[in-house]
N, C-alpha and C. Protein backbone atom coordinates (compact mmCIF):
# COMPACT_ATOMS: atom_id res chain seq x y z
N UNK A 1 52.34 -166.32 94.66
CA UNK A 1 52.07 -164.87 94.62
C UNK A 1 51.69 -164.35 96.00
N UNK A 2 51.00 -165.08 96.74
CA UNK A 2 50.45 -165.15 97.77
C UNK A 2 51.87 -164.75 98.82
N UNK A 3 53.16 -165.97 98.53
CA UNK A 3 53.27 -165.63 99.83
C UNK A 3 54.56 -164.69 99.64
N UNK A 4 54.76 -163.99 98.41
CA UNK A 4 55.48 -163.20 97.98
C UNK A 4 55.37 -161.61 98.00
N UNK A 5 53.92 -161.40 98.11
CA UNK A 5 52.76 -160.45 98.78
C UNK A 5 53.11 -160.50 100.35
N UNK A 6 53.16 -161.57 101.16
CA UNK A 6 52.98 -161.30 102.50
C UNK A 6 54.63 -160.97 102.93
N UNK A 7 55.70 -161.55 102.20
CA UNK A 7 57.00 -161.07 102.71
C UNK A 7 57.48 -160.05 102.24
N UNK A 8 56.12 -159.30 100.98
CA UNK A 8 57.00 -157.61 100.91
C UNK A 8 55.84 -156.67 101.71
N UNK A 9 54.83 -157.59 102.58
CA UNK A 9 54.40 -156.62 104.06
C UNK A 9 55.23 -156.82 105.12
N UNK A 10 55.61 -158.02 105.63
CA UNK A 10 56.54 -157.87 106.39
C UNK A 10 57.79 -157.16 106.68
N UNK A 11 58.69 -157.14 105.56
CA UNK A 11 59.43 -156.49 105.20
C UNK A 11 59.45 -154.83 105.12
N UNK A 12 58.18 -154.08 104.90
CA UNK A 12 57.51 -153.34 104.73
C UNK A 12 57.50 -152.62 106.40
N UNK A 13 57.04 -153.55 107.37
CA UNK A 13 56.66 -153.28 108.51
C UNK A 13 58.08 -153.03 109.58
N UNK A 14 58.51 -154.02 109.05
CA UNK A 14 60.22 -153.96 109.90
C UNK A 14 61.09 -152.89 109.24
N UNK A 15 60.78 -152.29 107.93
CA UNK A 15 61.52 -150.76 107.56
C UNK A 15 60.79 -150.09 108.62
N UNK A 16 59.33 -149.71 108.45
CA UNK A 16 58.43 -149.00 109.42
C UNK A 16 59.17 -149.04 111.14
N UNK A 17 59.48 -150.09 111.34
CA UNK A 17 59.38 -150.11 112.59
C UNK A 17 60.76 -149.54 112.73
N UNK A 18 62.03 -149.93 112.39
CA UNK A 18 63.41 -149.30 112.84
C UNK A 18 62.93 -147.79 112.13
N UNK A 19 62.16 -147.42 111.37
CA UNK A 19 62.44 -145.67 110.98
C UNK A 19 61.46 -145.38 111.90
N UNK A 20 60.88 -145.39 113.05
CA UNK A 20 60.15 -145.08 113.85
C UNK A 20 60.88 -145.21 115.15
N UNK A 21 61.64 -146.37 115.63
CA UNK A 21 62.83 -146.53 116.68
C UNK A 21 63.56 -145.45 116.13
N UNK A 22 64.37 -145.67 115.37
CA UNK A 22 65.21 -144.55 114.97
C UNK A 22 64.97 -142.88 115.45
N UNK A 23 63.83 -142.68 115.09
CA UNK A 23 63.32 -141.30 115.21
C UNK A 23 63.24 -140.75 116.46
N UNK A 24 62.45 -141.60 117.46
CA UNK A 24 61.57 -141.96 119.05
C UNK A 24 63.26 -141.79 119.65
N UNK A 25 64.54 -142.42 119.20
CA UNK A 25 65.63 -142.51 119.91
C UNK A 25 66.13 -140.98 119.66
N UNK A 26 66.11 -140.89 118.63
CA UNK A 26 67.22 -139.11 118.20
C UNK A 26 66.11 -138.09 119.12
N UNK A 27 64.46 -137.93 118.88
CA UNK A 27 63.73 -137.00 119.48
C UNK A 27 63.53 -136.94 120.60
N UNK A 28 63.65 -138.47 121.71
CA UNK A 28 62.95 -138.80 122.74
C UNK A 28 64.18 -137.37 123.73
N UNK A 29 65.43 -137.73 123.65
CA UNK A 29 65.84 -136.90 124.87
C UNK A 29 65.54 -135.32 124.49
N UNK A 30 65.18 -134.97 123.52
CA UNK A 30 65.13 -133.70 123.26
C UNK A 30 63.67 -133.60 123.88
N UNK A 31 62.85 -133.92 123.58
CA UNK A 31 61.64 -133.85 124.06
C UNK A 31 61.45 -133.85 125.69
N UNK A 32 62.38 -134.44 126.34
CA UNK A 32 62.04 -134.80 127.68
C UNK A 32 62.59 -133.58 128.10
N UNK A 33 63.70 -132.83 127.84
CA UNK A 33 64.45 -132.07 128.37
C UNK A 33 63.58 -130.88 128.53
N UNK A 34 63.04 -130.45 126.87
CA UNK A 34 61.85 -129.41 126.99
C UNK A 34 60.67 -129.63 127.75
N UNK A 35 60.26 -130.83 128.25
CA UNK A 35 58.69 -131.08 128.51
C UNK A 35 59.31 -130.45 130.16
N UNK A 36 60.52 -130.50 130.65
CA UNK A 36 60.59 -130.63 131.67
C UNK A 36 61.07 -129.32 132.00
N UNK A 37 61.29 -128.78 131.22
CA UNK A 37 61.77 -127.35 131.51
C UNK A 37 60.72 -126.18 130.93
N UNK A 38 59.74 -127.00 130.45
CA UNK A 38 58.38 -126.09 130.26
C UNK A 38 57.46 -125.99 131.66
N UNK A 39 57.73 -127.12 131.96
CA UNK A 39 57.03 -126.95 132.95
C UNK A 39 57.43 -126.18 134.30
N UNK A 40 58.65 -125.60 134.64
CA UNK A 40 59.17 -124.49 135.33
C UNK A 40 58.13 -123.21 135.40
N UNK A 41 57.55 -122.84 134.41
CA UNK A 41 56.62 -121.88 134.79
C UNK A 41 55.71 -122.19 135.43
N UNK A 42 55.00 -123.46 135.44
CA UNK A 42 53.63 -124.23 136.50
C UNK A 42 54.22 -124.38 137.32
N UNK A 43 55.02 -124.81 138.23
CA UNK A 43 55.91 -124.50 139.32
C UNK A 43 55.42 -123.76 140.75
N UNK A 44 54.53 -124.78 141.91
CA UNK A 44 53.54 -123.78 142.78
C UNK A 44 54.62 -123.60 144.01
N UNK A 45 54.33 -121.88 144.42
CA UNK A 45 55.21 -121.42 145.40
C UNK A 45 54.56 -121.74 146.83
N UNK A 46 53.87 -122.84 146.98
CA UNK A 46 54.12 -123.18 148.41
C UNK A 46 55.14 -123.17 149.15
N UNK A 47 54.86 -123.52 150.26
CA UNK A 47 56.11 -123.66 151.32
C UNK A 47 57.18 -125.12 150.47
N UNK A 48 58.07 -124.79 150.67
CA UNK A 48 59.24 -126.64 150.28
C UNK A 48 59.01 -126.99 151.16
N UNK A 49 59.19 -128.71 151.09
CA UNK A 49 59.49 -129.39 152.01
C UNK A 49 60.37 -129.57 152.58
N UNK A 50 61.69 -128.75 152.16
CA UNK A 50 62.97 -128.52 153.19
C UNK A 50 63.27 -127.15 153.03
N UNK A 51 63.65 -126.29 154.24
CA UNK A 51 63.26 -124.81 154.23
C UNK A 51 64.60 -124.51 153.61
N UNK A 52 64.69 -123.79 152.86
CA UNK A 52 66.64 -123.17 152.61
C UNK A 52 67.07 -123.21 153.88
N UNK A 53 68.33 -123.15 154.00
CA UNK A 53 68.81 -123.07 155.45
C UNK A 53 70.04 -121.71 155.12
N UNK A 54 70.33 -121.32 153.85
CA UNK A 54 71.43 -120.33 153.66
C UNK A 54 71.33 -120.16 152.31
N UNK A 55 71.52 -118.30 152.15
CA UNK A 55 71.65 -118.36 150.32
C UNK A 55 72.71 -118.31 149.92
N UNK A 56 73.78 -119.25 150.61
CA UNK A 56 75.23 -120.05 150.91
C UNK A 56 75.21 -121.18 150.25
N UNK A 57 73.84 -121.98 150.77
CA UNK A 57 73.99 -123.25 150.25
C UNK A 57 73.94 -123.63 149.12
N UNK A 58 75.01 -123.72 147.89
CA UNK A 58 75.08 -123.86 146.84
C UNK A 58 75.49 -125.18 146.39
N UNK A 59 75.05 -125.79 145.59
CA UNK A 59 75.85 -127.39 144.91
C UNK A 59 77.35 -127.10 144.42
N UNK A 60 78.46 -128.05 144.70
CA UNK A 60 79.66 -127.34 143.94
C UNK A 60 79.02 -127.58 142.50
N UNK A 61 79.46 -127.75 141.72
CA UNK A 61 80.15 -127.24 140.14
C UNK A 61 79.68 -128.81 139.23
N UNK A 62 78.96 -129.19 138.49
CA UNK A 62 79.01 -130.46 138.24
C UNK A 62 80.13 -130.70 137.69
N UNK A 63 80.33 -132.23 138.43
CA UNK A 63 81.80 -132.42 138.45
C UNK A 63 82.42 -133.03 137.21
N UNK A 64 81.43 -133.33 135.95
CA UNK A 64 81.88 -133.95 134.78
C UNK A 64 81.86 -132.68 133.67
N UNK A 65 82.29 -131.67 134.20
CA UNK A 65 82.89 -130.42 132.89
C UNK A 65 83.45 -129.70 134.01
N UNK A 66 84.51 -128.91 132.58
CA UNK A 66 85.65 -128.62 133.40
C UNK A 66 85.24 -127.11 133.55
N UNK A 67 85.11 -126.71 134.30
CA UNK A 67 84.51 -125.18 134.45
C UNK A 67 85.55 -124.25 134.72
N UNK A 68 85.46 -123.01 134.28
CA UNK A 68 86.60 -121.43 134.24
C UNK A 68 85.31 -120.91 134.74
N UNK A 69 85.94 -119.76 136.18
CA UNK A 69 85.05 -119.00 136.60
C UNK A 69 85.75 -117.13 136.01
N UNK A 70 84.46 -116.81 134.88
CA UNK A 70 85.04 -115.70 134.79
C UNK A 70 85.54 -114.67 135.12
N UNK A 71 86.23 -113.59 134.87
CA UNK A 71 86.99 -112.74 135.11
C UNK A 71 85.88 -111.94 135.65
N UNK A 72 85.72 -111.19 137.15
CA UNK A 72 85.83 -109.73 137.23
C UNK A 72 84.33 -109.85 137.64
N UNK A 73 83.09 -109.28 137.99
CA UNK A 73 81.77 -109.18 138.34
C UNK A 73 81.06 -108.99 136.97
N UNK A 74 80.09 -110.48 137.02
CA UNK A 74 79.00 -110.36 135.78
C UNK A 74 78.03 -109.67 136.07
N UNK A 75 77.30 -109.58 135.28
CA UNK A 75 75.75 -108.98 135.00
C UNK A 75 74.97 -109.40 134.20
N UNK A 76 74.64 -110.27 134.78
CA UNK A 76 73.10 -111.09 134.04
C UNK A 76 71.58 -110.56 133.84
N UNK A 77 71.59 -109.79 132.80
CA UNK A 77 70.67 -109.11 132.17
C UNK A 77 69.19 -110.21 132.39
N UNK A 78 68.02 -109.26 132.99
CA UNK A 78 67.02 -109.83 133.39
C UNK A 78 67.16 -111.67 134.04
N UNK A 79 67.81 -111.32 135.09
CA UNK A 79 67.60 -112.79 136.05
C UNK A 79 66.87 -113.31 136.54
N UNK A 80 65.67 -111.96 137.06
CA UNK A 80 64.39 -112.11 137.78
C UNK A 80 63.52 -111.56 137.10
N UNK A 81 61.90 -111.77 137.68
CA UNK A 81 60.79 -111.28 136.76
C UNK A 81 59.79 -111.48 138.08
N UNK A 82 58.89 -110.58 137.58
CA UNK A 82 57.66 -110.24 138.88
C UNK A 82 56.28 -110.15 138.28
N UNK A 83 55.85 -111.47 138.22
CA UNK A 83 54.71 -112.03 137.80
C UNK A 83 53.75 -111.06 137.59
N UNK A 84 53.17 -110.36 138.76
CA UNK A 84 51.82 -109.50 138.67
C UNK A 84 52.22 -107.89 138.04
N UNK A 85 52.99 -107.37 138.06
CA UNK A 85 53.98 -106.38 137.77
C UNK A 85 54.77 -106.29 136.01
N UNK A 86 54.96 -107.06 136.20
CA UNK A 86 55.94 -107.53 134.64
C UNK A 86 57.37 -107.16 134.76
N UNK A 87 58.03 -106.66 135.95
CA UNK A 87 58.86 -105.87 136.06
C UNK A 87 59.82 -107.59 136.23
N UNK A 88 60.86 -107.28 135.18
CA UNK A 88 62.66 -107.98 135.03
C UNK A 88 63.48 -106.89 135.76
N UNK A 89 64.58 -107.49 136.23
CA UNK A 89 65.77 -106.94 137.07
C UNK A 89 67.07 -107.50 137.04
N UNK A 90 67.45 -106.62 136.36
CA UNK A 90 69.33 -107.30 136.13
C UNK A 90 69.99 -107.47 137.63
N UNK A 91 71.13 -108.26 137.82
CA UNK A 91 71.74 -108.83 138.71
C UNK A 91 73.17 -109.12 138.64
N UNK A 92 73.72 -108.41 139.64
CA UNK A 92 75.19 -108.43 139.47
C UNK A 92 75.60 -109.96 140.30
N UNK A 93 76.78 -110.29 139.90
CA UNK A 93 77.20 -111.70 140.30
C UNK A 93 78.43 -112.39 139.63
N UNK A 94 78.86 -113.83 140.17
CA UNK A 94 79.84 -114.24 139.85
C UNK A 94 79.23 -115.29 138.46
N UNK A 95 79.71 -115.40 137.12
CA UNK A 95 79.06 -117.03 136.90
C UNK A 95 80.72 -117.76 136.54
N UNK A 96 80.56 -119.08 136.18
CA UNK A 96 81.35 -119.98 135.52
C UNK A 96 80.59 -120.34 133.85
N UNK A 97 81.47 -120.74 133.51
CA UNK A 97 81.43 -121.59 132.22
C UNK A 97 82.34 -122.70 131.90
N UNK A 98 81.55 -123.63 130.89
CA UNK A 98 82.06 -124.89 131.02
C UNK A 98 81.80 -125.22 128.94
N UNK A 99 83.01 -125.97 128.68
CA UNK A 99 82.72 -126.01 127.03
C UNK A 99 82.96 -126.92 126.99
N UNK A 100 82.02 -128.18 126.11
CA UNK A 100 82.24 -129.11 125.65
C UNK A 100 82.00 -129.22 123.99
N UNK A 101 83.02 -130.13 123.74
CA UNK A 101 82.56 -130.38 122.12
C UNK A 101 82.73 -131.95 121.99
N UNK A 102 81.63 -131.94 120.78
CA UNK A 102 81.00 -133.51 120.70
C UNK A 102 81.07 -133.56 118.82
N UNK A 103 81.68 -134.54 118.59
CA UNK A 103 81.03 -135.54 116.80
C UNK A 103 79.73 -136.43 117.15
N UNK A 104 79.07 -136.38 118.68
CA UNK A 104 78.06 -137.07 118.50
C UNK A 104 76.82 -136.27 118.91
N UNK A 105 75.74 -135.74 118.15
CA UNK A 105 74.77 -135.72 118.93
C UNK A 105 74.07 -136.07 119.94
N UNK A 106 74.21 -137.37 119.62
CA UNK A 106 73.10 -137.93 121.42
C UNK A 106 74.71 -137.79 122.27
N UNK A 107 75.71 -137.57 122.35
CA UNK A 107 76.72 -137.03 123.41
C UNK A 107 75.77 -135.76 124.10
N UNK A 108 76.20 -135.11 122.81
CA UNK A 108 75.29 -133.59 123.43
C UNK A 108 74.53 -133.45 124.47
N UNK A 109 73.18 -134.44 123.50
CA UNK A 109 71.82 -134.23 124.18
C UNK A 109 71.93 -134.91 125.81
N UNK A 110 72.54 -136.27 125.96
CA UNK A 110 72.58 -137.09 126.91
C UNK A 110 73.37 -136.19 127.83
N UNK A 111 74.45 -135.23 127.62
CA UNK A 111 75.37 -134.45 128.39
C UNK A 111 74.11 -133.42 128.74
N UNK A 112 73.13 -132.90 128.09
CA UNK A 112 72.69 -131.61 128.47
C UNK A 112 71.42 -132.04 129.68
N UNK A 113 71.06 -133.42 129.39
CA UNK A 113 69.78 -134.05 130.32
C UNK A 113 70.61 -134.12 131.41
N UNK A 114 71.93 -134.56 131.72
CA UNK A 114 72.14 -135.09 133.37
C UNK A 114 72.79 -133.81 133.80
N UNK A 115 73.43 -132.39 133.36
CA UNK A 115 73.49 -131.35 133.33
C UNK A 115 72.15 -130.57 134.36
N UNK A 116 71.24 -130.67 133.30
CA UNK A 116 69.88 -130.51 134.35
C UNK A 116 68.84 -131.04 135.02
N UNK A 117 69.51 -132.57 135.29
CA UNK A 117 68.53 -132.85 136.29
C UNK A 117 69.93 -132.96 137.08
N UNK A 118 70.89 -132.58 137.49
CA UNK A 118 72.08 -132.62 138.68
C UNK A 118 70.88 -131.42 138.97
N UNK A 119 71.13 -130.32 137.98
CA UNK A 119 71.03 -128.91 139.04
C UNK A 119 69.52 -128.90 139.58
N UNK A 120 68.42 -129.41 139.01
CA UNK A 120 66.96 -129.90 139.05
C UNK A 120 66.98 -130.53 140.88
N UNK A 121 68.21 -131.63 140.82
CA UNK A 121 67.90 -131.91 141.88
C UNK A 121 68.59 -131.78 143.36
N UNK A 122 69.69 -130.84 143.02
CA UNK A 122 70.77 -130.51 143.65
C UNK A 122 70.35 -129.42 144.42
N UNK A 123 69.80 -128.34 143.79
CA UNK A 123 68.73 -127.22 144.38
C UNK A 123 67.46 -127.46 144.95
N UNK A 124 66.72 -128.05 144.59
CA UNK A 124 65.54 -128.90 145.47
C UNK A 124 65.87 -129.32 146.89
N UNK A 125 66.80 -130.14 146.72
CA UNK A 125 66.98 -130.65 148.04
C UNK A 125 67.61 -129.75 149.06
N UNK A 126 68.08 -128.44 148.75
CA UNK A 126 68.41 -127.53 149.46
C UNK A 126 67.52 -126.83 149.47
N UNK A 127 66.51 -126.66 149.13
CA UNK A 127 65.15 -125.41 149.70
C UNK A 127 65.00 -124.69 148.70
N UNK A 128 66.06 -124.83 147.85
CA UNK A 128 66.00 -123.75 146.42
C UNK A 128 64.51 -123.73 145.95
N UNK A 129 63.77 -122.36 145.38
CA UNK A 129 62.49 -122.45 144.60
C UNK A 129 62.80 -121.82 143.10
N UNK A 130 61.94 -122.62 142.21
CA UNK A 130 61.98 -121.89 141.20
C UNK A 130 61.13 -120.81 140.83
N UNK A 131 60.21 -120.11 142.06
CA UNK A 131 59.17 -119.43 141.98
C UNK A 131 58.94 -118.80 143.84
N UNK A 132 59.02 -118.14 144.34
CA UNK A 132 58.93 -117.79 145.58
C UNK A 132 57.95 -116.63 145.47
N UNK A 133 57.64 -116.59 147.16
CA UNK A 133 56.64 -115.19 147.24
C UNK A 133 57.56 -114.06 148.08
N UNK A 134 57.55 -113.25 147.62
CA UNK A 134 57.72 -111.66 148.13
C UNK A 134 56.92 -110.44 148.36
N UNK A 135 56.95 -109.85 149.56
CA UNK A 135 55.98 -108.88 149.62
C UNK A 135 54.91 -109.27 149.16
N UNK A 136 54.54 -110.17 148.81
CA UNK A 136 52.88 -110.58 148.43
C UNK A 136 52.89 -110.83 146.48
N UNK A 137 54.69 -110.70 146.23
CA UNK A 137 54.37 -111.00 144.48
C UNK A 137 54.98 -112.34 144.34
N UNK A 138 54.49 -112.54 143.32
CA UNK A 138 55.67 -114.28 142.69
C UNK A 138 56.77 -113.93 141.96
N UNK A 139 57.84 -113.30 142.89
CA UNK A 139 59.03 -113.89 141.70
C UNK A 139 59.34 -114.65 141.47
N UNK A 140 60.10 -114.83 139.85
CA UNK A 140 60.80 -116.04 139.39
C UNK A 140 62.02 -115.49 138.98
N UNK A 141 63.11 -116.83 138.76
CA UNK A 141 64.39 -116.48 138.17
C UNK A 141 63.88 -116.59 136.33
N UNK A 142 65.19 -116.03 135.83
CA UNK A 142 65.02 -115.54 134.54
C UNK A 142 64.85 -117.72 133.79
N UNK A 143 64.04 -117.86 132.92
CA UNK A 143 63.53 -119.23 132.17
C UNK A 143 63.60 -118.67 130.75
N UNK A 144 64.26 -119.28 130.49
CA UNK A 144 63.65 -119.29 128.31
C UNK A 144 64.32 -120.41 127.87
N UNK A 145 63.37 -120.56 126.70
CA UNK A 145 63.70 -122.25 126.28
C UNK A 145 63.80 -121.94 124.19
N UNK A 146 64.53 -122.44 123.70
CA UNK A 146 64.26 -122.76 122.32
C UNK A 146 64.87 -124.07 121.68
N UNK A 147 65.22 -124.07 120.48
CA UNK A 147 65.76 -125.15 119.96
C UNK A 147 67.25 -125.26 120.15
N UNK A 148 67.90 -124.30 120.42
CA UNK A 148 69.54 -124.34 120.37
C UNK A 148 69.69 -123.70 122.01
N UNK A 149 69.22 -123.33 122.64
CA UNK A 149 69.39 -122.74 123.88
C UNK A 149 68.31 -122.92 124.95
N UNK A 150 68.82 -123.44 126.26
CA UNK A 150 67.56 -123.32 127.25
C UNK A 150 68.73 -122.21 128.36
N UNK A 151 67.50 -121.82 129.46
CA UNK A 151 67.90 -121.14 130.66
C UNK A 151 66.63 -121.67 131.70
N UNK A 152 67.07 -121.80 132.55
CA UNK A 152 66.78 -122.40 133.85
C UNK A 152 67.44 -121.46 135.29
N UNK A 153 66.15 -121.26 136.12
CA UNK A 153 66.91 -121.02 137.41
C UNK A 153 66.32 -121.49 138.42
N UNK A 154 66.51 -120.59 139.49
CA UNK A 154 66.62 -120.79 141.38
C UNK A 154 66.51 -119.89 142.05
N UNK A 155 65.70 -119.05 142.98
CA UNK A 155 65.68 -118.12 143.56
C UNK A 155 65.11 -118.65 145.30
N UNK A 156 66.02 -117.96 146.16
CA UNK A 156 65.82 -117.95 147.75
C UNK A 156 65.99 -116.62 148.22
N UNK A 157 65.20 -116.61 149.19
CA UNK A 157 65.44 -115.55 149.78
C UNK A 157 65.14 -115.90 151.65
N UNK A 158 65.91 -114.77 152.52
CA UNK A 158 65.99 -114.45 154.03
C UNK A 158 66.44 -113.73 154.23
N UNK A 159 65.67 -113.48 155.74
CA UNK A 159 65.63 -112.33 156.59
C UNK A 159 66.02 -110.93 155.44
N UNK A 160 65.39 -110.68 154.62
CA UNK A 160 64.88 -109.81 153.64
C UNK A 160 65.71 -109.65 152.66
N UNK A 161 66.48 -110.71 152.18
CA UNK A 161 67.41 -110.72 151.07
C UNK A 161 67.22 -111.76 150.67
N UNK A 162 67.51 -111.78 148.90
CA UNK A 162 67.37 -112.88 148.40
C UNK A 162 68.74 -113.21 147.19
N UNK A 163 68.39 -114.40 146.49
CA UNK A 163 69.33 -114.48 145.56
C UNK A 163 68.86 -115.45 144.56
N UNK A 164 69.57 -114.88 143.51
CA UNK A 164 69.03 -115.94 141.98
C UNK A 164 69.98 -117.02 141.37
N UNK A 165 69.96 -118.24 141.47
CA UNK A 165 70.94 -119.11 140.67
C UNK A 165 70.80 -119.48 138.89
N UNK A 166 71.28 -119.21 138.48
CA UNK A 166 70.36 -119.48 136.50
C UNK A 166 71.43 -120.45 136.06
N UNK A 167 70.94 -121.31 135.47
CA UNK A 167 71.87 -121.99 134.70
C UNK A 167 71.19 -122.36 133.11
N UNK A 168 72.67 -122.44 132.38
CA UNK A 168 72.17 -122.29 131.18
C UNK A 168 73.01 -123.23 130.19
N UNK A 169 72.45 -123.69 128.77
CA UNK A 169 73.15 -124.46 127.98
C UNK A 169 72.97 -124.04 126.64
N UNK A 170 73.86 -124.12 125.69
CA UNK A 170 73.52 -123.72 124.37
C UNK A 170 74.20 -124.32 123.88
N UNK A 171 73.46 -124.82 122.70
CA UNK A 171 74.34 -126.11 121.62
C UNK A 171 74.34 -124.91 120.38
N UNK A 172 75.98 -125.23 119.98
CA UNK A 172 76.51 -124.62 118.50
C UNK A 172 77.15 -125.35 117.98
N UNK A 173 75.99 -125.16 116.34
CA UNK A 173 76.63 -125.87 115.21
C UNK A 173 75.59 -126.34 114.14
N UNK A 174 75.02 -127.09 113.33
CA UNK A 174 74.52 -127.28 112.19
C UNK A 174 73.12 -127.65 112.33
N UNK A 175 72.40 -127.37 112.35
CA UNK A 175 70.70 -128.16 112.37
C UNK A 175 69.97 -127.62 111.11
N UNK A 176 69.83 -129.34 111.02
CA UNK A 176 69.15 -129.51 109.28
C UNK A 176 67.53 -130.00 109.77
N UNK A 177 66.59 -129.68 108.74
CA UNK A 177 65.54 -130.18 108.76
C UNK A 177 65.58 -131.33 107.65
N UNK A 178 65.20 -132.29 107.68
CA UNK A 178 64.56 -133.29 106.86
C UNK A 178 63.05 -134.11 107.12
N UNK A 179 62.35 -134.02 105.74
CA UNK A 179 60.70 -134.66 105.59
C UNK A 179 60.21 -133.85 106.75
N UNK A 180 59.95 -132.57 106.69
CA UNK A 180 59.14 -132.39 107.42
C UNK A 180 60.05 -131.98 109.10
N UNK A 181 61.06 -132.83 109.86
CA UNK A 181 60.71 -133.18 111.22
C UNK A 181 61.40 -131.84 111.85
N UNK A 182 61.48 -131.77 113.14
CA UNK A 182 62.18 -131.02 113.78
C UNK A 182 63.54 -131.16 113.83
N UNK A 183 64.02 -129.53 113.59
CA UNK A 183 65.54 -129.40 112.85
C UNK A 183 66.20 -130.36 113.91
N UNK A 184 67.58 -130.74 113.48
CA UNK A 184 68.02 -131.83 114.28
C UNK A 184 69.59 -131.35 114.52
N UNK A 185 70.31 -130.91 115.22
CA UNK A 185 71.89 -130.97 115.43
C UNK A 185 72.60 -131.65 114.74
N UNK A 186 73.50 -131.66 113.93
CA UNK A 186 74.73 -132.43 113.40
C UNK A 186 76.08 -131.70 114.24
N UNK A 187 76.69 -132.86 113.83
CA UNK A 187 77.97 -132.38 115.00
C UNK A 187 79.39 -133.21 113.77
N UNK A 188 80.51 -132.49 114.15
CA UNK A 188 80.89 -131.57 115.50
C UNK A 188 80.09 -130.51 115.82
N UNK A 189 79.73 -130.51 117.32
CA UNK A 189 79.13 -129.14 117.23
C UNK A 189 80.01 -129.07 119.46
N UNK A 190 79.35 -127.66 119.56
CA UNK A 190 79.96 -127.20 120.52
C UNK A 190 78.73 -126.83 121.76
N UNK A 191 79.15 -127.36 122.94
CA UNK A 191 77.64 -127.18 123.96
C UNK A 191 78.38 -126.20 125.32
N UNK A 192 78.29 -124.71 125.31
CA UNK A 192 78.37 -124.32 126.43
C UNK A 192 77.60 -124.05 127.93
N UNK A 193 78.00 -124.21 128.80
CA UNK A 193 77.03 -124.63 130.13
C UNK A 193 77.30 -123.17 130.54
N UNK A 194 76.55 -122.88 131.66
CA UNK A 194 76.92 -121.18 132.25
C UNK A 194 76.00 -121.40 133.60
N UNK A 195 76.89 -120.82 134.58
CA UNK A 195 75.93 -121.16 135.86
C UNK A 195 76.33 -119.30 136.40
N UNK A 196 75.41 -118.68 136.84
CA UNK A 196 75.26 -117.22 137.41
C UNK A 196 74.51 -117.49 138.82
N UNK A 197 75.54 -116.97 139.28
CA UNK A 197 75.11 -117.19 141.01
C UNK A 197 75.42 -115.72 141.37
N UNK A 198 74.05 -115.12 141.77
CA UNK A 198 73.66 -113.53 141.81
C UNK A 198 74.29 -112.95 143.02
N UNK A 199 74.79 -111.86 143.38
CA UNK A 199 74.67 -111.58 144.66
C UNK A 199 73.89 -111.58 145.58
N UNK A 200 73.87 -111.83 146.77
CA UNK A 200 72.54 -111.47 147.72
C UNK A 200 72.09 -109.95 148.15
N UNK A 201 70.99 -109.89 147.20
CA UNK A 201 70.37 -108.79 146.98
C UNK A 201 69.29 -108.56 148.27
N UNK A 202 69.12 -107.19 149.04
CA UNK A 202 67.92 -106.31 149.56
C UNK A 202 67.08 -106.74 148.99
N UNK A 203 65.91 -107.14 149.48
CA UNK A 203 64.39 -107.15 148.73
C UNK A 203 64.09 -105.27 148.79
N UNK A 204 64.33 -104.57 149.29
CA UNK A 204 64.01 -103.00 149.38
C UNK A 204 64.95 -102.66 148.02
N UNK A 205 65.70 -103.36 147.17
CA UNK A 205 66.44 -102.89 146.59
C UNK A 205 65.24 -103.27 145.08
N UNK A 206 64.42 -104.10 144.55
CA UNK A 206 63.41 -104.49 144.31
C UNK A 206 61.91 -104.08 144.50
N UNK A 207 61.76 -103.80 145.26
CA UNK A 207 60.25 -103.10 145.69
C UNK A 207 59.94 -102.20 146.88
């Protein structure tokens, strides 16, 4: 009885343990992606450690989606925002888009993590900020985050002009909740990328 008791704890513990791997594997990249793109608003506008050198210097295109640059001059509704002020400012500009479709979720998710740490670190190393000072305010480029959509940007500015880079991803298609957890993607589903690279705007055109 004894040891018939101890092999339906064992047994017991090794369900426990793969439905806990299991879980830690489907949530972990989702989690990292948000922890890391929450933290874009804490983001301190000191000086960089490499100054922009041009609001030229752009990363090409990540090179694992196939990108169409749209037709004709966009307008990216609230790109920027002015911390002490509250004041958003639309921005005329060129963007691209890029569509992928996946039957796998962790495709998705794993496609949307190296997506943004290319541009995370592609802009860094060029002087890009995600938070700069002007005239004495903190702008930022336009950020919002949810369960099916993030936005991310980049803002530089010189000799009294500046410019905003935003990039963005949105997964479409089915998210179910089960026991409780956070809704989860089923696929096929569809992940579009969007990169808006602003014109170089007057700061007098702003404040």
């Amino acid at each position: 009885m004894q040891k018939t008791t101890s092999l339906i704890l064992i047994a017991v513990v090794i369900i426990l343990g793969i439905g806990i791997y299991t879980y830690l594997r489907n949530a972990a990249p989702y989690a990292d992606l948000r922890k890391t793109q929450a933290e874009l608003a804490l983001v301190s506008d000191s000086k960089p450690s490499i100054p922009l050198a041009s609001l030229d210097d752009i990363p090409t295109l990540y090179h694992k989606l196939n990108w169409t640059e749209l037709p004709n001059e966009q307008l990216q509704k609230q790109a920027f925002g002015v911390e002490d002020t509250y004041q958003t400012g639309d921005l005329r500009g060129k963007k691209w888009e890029a569509i992928q479709i996946s039957s796998d979720p962790e495709t998705i998710t794993l496609g949307n993590n190296e997506f943004y740490h290319y541009t995370l670190t592609q802009m860094e190393i060029r002087g890009w900020r995600q938070a700069i000072r002007i005239n004495g305010h903190r702008v930022f480029p336009l950020v919002a985050d949810g369960p099916n959509e993030s936005i991310w940007g980049y803002i530089g500015t010189l000799s009294d002009t500046f410019r905003v880079v935003v990039f963005s991803q949105k997964n479409d298609g089915t998210y179910t909740e089960t026991g409780g957890e956070p809704p989860q993607l089923t696929c096929p589903c569809t992940t579009t990328y969007g990169i808006f690279v602003s014109d170089i705007t007057p700061v007098k055109d702003i404040f």
